[in-house]
PDB file of N, CA and C in Angstrom:
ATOM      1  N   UNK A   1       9.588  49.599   6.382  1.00  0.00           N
ATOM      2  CA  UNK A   1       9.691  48.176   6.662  1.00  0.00           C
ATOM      3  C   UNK A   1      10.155  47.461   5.407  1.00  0.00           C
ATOM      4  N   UNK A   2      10.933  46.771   5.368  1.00  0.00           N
ATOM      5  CA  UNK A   2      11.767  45.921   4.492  1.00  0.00           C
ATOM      6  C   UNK A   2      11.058  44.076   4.586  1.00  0.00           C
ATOM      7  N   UNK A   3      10.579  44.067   3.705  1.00  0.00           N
ATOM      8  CA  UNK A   3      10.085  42.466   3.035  1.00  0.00           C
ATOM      9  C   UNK A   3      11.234  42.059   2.373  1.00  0.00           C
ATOM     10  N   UNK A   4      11.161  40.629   2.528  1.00  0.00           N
ATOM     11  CA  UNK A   4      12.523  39.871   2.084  1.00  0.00           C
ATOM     12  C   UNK A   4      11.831  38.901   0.678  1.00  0.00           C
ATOM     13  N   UNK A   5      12.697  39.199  -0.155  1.00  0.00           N
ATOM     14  CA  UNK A   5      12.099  38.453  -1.039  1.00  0.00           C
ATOM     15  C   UNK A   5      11.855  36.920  -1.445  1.00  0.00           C
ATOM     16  N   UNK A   6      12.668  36.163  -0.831  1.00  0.00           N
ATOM     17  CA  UNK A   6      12.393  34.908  -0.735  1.00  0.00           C
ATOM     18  C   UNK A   6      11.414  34.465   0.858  1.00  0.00           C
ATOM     19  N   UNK A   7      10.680  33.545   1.025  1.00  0.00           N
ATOM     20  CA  UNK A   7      10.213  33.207   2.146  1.00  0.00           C
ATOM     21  C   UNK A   7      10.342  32.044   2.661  1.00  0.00           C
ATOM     22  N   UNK A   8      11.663  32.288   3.895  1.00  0.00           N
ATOM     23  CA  UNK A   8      12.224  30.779   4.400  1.00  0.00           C
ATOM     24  C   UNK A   8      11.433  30.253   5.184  1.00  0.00           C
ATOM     25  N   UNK A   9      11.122  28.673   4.773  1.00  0.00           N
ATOM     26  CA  UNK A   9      10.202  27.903   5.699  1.00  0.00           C
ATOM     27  C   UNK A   9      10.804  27.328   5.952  1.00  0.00           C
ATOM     28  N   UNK A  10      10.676  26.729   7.316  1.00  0.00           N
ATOM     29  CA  UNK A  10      11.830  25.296   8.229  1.00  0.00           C
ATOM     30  C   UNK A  10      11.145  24.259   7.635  1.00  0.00           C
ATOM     31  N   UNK A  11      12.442  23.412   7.533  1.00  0.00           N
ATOM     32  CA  UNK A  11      11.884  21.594   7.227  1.00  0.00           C
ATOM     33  C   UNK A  11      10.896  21.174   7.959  1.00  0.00           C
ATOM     34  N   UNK A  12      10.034  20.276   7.650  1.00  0.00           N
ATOM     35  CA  UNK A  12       9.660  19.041   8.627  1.00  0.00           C
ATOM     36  C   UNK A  12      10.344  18.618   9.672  1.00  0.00           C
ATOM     37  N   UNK A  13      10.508  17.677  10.833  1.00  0.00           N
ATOM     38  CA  UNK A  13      11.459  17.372  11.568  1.00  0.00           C
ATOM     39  C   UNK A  13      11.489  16.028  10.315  1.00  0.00           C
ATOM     40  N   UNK A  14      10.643  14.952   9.747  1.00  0.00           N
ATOM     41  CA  UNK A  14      10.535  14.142   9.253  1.00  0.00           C
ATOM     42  C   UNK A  14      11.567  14.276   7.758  1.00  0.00           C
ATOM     43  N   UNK A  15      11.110  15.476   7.899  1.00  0.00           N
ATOM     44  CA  UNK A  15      12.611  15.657   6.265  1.00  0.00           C
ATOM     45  C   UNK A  15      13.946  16.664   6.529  1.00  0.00           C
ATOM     46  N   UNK A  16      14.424  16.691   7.962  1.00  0.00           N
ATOM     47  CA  UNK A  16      15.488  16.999   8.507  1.00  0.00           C
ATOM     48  C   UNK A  16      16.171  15.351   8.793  1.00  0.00           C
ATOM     49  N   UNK A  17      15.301  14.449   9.542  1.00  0.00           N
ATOM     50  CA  UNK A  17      15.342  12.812   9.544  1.00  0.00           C
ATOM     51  C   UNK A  17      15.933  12.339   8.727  1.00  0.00           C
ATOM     52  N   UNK A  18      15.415  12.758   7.431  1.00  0.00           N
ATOM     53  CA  UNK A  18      15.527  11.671   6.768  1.00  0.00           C
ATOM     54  C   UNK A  18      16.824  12.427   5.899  1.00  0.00           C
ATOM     55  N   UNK A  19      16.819  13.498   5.354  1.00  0.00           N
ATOM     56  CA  UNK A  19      18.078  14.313   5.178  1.00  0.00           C
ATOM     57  C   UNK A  19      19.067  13.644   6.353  1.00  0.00           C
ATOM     58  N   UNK A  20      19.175  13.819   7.060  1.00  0.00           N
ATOM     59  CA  UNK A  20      20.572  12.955   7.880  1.00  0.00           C
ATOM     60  C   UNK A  20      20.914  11.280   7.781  1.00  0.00           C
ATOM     61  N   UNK A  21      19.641  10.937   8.094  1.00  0.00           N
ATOM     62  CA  UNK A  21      19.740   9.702   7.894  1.00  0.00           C
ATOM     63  C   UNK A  21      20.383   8.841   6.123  1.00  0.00           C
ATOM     64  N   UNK A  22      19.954   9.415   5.258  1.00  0.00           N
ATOM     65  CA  UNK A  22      20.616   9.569   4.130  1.00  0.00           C
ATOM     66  C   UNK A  22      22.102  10.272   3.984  1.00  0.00           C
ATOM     67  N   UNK A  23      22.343  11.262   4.726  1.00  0.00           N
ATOM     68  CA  UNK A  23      24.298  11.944   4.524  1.00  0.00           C
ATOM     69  C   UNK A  23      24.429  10.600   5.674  1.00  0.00           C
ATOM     70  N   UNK A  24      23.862  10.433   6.457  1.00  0.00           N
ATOM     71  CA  UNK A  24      24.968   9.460   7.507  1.00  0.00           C
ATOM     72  C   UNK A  24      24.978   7.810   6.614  1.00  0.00           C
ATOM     73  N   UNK A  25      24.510   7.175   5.814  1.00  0.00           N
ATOM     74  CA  UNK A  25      24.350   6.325   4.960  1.00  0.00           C
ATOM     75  C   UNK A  25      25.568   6.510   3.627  1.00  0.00           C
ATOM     76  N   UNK A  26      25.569   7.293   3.227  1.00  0.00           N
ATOM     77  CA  UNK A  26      26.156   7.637   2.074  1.00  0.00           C
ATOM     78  C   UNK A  26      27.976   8.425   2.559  1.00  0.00           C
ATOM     79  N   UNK A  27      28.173   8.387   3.911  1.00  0.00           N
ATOM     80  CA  UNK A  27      29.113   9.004   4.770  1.00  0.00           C
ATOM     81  C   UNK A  27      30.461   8.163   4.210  1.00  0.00           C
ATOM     82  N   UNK A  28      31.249   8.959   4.216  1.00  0.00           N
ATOM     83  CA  UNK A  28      33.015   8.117   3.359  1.00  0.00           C
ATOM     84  C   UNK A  28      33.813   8.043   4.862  1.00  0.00           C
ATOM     85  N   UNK A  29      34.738   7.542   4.430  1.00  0.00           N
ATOM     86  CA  UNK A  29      35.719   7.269   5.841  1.00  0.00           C
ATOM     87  C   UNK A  29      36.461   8.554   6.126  1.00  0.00           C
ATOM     88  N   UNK A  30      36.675   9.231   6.955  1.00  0.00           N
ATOM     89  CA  UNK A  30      37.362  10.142   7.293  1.00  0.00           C
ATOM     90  C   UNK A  30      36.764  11.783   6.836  1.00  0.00           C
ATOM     91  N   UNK A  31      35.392  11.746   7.057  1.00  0.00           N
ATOM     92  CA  UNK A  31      34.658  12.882   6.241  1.00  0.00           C
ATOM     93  C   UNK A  31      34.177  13.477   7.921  1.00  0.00           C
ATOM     94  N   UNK A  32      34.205  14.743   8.174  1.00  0.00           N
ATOM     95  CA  UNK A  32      33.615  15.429   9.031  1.00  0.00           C
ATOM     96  C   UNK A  32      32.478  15.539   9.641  1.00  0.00           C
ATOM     97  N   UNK A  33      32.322  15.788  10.405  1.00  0.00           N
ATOM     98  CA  UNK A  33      30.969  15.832  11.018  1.00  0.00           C
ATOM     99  C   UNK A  33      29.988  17.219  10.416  1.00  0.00           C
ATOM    100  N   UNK A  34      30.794  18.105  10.126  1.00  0.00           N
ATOM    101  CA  UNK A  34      30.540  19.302   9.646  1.00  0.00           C
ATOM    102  C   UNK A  34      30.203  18.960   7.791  1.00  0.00           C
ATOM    103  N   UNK A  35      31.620  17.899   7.527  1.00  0.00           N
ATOM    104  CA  UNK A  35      31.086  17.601   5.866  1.00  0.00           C
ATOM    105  C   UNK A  35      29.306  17.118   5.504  1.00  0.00           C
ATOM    106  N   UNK A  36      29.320  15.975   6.776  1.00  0.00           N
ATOM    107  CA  UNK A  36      28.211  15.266   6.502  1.00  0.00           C
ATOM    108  C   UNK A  36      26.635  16.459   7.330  1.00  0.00           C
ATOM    109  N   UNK A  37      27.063  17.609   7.749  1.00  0.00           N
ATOM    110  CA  UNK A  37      25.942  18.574   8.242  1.00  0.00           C
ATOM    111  C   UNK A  37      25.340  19.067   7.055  1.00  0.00           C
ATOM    112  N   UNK A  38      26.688  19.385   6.342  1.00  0.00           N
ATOM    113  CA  UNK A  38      26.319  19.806   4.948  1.00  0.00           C
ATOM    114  C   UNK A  38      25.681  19.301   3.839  1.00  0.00           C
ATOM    115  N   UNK A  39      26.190  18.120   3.713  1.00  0.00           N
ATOM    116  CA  UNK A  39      25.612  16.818   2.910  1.00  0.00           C
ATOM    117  C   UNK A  39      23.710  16.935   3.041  1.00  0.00           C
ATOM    118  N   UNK A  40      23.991  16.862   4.308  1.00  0.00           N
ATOM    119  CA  UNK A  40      22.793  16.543   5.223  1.00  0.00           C
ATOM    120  C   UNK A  40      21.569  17.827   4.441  1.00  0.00           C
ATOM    121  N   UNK A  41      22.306  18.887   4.473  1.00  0.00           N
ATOM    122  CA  UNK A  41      21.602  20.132   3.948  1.00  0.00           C
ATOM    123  C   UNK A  41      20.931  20.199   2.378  1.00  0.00           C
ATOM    124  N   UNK A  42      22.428  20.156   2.126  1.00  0.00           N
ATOM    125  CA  UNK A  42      22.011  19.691   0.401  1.00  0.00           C
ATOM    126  C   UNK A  42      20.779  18.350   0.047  1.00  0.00           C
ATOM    127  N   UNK A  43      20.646  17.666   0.589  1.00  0.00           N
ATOM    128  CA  UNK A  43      19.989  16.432   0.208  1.00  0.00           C
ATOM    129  C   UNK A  43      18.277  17.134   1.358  1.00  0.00           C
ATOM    130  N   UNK A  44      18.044  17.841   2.173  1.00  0.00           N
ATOM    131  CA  UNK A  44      17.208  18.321   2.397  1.00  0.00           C
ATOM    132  C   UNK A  44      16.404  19.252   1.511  1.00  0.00           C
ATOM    133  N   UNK A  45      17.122  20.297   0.833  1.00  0.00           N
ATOM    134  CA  UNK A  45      16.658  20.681   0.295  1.00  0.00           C
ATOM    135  C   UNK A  45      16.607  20.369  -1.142  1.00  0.00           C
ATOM    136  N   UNK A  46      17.052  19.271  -1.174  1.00  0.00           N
ATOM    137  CA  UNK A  46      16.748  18.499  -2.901  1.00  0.00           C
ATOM    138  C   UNK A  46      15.492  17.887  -2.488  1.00  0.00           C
ATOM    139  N   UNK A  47      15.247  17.443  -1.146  1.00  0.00           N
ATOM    140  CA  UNK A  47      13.906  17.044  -0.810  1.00  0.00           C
ATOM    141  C   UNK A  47      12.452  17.897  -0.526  1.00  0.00           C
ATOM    142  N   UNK A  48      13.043  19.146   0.073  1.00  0.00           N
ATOM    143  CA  UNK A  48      12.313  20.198  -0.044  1.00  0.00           C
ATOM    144  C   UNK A  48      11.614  20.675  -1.859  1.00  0.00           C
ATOM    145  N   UNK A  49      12.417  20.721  -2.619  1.00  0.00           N
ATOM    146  CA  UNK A  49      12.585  20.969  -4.564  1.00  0.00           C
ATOM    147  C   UNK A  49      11.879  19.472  -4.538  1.00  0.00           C
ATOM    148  N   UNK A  50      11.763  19.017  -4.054  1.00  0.00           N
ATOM    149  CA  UNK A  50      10.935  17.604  -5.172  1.00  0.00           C
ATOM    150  C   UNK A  50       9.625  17.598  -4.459  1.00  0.00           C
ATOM    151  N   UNK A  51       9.259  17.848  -2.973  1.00  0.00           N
ATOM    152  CA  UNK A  51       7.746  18.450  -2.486  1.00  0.00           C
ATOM    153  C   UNK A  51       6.990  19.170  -3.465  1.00  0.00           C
ATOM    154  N   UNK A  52       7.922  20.888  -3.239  1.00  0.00           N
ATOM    155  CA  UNK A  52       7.500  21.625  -3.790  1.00  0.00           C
ATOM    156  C   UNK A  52       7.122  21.408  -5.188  1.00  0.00           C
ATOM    157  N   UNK A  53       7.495  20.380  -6.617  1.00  0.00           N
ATOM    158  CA  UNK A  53       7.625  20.209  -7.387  1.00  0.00           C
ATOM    159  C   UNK A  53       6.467  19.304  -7.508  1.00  0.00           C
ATOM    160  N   UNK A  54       6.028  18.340  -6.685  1.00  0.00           N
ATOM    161  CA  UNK A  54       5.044  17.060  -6.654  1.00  0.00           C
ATOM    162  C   UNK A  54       3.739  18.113  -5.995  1.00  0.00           C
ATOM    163  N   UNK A  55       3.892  19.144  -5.334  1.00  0.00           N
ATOM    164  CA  UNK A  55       2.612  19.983  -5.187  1.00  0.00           C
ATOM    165  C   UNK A  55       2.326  20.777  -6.548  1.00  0.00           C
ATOM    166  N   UNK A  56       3.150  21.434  -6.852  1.00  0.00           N
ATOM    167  CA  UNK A  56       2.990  22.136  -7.955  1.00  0.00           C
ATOM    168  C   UNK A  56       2.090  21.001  -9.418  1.00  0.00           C
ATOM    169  N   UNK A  57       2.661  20.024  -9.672  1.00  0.00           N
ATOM    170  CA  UNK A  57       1.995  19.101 -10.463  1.00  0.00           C
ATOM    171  C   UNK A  57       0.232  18.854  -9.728  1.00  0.00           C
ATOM    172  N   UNK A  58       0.494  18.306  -8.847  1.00  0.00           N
ATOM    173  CA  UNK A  58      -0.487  18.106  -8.177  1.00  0.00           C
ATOM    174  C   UNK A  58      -1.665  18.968  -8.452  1.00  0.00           C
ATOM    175  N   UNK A  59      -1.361  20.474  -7.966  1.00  0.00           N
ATOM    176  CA  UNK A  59      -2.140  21.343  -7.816  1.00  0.00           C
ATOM    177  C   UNK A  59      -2.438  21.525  -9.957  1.00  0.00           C
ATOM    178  N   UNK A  60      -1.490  21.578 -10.685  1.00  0.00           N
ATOM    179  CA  UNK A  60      -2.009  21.913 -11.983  1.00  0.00           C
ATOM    180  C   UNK A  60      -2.958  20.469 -12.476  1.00  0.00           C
ATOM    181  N   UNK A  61      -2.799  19.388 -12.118  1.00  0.00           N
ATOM    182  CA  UNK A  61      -3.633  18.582 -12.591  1.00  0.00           C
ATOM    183  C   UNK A  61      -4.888  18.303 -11.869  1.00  0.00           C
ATOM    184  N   UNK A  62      -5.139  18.562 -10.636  1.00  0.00           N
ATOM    185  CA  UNK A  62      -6.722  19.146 -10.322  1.00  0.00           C
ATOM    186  C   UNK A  62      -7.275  20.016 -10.774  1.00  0.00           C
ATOM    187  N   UNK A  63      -6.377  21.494 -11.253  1.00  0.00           N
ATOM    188  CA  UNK A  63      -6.923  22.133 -11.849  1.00  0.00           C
ATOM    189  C   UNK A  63      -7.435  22.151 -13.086  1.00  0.00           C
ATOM    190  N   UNK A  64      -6.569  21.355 -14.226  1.00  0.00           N
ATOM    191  CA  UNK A  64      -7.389  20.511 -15.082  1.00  0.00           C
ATOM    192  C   UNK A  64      -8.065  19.728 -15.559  1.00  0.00           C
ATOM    193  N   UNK A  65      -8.201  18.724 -14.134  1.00  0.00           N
ATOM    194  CA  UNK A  65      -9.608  18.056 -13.989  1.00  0.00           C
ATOM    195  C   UNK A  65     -10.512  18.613 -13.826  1.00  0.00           C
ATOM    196  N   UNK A  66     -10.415  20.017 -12.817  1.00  0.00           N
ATOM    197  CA  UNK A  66     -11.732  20.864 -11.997  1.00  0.00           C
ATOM    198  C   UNK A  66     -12.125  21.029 -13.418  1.00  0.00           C
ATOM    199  N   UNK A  67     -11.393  21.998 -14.475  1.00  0.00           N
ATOM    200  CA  UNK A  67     -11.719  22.753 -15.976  1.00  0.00           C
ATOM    201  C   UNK A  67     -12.501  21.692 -16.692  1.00  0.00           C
ATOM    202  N   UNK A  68     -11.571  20.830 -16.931  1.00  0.00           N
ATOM    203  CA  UNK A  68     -12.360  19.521 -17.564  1.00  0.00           C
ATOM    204  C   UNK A  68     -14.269  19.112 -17.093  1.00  0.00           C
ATOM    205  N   UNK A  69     -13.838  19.234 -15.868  1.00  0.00           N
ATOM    206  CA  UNK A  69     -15.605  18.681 -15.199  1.00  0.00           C
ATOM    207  C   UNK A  69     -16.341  20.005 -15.582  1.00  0.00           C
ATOM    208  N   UNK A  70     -15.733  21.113 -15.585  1.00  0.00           N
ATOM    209  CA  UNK A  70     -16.266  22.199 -15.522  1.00  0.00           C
ATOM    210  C   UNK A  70     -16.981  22.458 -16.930  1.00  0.00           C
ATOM    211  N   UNK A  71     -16.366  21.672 -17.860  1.00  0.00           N
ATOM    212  CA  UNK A  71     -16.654  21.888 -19.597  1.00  0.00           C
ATOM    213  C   UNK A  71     -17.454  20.564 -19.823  1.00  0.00           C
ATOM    214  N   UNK A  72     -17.338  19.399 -19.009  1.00  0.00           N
ATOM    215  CA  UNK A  72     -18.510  18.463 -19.637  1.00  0.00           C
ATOM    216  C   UNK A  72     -19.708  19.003 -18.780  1.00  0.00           C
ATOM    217  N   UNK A  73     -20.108  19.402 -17.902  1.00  0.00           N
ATOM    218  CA  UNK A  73     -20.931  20.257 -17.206  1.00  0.00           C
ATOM    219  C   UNK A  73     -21.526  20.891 -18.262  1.00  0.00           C
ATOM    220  N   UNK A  74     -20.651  21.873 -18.138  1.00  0.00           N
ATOM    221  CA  UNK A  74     -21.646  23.198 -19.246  1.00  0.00           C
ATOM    222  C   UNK A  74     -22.005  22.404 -20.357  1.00  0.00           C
ATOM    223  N   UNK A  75     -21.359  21.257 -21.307  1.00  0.00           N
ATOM    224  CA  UNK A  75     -22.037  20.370 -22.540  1.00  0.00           C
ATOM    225  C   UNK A  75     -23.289  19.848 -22.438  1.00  0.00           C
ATOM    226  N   UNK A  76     -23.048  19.226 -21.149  1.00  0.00           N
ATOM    227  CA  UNK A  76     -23.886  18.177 -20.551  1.00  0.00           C
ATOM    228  C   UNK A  76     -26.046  19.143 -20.643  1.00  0.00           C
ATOM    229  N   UNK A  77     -25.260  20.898 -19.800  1.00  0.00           N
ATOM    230  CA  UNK A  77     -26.679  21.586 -19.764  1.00  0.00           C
ATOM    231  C   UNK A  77     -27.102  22.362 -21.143  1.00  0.00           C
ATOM    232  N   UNK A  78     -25.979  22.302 -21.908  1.00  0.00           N
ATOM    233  CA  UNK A  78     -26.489  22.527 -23.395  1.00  0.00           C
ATOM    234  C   UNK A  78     -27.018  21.576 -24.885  1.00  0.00           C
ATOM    235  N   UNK A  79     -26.809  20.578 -24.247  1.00  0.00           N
ATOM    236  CA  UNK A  79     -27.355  19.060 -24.990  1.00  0.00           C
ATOM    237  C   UNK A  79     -28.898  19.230 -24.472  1.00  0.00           C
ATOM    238  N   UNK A  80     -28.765  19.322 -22.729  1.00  0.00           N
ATOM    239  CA  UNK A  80     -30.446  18.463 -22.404  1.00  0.00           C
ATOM    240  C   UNK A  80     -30.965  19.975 -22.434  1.00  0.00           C
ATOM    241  N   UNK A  81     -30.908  20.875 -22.756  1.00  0.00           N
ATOM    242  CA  UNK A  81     -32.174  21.778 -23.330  1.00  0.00           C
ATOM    243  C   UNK A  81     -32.199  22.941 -22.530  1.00  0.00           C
ATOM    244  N   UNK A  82     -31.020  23.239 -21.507  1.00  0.00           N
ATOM    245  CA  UNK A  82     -30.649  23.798 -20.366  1.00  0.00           C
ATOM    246  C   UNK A  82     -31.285  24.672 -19.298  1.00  0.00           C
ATOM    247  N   UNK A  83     -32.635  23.407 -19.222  1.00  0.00           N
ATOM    248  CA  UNK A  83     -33.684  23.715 -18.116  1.00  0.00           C
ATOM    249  C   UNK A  83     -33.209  22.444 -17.231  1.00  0.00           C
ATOM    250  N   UNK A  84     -34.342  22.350 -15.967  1.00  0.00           N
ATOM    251  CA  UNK A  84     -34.416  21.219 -15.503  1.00  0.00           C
ATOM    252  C   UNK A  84     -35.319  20.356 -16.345  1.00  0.00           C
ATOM    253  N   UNK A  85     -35.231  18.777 -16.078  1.00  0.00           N
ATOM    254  CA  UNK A  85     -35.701  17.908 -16.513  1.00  0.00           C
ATOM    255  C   UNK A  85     -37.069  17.738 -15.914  1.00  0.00           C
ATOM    256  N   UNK A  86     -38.037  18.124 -16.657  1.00  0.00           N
ATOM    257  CA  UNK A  86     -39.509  18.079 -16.292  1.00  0.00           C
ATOM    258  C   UNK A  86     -40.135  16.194 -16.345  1.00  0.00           C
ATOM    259  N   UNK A  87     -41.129  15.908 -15.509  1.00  0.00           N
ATOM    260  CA  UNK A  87     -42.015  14.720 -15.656  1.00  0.00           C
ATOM    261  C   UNK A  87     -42.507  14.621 -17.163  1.00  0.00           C
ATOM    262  N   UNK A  88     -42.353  13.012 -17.607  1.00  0.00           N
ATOM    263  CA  UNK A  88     -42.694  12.767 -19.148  1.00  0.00           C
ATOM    264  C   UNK A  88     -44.461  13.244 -19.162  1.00  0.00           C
ATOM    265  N   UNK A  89     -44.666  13.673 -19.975  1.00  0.00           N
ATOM    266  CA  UNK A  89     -46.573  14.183 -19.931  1.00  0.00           C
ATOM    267  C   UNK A  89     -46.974  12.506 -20.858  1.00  0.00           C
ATOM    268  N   UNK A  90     -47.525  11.518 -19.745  1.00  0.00           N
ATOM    269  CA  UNK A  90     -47.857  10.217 -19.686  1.00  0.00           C
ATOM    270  C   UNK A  90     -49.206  10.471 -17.999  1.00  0.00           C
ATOM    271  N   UNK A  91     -48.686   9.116 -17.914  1.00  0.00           N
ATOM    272  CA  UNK A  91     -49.575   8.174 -16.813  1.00  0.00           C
ATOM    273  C   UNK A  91     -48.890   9.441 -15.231  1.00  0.00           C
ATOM    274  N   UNK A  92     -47.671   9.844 -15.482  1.00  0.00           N
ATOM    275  CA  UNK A  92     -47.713  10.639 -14.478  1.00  0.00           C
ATOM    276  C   UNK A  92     -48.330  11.805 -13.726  1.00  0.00           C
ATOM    277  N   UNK A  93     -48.496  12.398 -15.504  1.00  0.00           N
ATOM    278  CA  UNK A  93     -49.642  13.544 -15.400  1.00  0.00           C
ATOM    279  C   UNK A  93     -50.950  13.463 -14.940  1.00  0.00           C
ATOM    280  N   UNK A  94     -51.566  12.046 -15.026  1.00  0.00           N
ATOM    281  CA  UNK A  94     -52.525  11.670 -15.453  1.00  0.00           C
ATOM    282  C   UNK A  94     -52.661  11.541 -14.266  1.00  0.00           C
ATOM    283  N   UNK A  95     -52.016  11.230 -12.923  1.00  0.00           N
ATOM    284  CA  UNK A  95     -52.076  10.322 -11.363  1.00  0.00           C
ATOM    285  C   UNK A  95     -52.567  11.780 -10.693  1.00  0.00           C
ATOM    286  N   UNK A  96     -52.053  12.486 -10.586  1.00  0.00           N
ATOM    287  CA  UNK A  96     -52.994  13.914  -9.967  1.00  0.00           C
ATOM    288  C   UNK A  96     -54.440  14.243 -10.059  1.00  0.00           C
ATOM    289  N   UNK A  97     -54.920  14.339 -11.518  1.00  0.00           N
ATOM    290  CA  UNK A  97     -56.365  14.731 -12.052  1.00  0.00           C
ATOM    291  C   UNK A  97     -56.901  12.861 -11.608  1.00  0.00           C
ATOM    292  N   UNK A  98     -56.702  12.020 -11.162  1.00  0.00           N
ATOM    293  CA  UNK A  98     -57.340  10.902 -10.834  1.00  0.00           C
ATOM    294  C   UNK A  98     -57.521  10.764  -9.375  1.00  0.00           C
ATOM    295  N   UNK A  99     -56.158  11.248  -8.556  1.00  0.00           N
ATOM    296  CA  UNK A  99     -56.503  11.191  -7.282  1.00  0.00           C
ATOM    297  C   UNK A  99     -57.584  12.434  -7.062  1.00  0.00           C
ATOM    298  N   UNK A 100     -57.573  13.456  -7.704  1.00  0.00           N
ATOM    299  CA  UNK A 100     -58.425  14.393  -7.186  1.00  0.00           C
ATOM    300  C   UNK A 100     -59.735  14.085  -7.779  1.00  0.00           C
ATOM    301  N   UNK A 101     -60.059  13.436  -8.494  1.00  0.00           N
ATOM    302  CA  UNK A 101     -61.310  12.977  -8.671  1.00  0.00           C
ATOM    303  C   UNK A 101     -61.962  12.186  -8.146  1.00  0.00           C
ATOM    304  N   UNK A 102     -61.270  11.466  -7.395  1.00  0.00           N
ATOM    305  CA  UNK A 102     -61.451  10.304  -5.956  1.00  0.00           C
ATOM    306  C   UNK A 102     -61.613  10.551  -4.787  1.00  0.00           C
ATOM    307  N   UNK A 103     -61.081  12.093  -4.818  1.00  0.00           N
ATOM    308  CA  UNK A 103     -61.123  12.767  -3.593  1.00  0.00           C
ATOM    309  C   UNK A 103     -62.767  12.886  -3.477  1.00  0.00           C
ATOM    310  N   UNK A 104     -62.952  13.922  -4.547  1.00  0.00           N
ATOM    311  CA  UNK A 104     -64.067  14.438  -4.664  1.00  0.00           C
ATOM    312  C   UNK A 104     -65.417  13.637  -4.498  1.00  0.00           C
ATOM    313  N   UNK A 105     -65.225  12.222  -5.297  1.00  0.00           N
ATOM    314  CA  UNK A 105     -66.007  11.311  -5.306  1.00  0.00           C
ATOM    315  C   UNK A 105     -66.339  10.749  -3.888  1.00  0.00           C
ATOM    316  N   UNK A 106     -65.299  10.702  -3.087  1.00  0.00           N
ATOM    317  CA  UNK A 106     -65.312  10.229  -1.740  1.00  0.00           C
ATOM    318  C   UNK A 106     -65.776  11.146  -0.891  1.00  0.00           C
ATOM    319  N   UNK A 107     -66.001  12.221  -1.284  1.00  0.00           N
ATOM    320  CA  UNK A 107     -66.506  13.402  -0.418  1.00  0.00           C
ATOM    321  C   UNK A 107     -67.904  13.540  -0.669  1.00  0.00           C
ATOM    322  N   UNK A 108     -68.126  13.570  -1.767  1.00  0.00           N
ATOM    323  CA  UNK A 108     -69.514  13.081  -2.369  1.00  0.00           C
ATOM    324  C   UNK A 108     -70.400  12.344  -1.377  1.00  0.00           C
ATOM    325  N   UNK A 109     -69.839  11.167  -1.847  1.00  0.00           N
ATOM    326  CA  UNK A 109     -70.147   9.968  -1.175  1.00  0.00           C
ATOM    327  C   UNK A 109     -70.644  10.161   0.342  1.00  0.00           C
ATOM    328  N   UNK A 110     -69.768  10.674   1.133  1.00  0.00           N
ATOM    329  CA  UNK A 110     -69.729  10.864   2.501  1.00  0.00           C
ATOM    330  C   UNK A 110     -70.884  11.841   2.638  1.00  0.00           C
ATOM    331  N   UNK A 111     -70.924  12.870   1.778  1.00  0.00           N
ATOM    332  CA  UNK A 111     -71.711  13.909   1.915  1.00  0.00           C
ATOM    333  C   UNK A 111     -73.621  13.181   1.825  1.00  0.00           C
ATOM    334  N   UNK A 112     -73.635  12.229   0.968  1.00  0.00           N
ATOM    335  CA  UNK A 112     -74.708  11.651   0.454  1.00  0.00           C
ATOM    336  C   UNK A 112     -75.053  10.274   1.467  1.00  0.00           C
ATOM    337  N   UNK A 113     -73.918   9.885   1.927  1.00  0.00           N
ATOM    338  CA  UNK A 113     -74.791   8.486   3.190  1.00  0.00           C
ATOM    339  C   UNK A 113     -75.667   8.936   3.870  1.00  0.00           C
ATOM    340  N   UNK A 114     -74.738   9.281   4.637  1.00  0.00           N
ATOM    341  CA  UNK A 114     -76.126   9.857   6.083  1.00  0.00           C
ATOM    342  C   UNK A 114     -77.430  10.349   5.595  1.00  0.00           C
ATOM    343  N   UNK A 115     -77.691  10.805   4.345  1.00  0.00           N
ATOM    344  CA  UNK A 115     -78.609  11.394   4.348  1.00  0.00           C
ATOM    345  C   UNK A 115     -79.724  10.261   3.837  1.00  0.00           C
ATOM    346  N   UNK A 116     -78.951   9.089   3.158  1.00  0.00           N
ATOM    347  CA  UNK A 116     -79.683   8.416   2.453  1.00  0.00           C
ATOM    348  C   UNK A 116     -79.709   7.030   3.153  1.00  0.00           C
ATOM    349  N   UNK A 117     -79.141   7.079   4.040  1.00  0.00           N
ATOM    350  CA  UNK A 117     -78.591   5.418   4.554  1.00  0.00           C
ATOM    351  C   UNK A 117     -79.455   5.216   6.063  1.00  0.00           C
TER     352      UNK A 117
END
């Protein structure tokens, strides 16, 4: 089996359009129908080369944004200490060992009415 080394893709109908619509614009007096098919061709695939050319950019400058995010990232987890960010040891710590001592107290409590009330 024989692979071809280039791989022909058909136009758009939208950039076959507009390829004609441009040779029939730019058309001289007494020029062929066949001149301006051609015209028509050439200016398609100068449109086809400037796609392909605006993807190609395209695609390399996401990829150096992706790299870019990808390197303040990794900075970003080697600055803050490259764990997760734990609760400050304050009043937060402190809200657990208080509710559970309230618990307890309230259980207490409950445990001690009835018997005394």
């Amino acid at each position: 089996m024989r692979y071809k080394k280039h791989k022909k893709t058909d136009a758009s109908p939208e950039t076959r359009a507009e390829a004609e619509r441009v040779a029939k614009a730019t058309q001289r007096p007494g020029q062929t129908k066949e001149q301006t098919r051609l015209i028509a061709q050439g200016i398609q695939k100068g449109i086809e080369e400037y796609k392909k050319q605006q993807k190609a950019k395209a695609r390399a400058a996401d990829k150096a944004r992706r790299q870019q995010q990808r390197q303040q990232d990794t900075e970003e987890n080697t600055e803050g200490g490259g764990g997760p960010e734990l609760a400050p040891a304050g009043r937060s710590a402190l809200l657990p060992w208080i509710l559970l001592g309230l618990s307890w107290a309230g259980f207490l409590l409950y445990l001690w009415l009835p018997r005394h009330g």
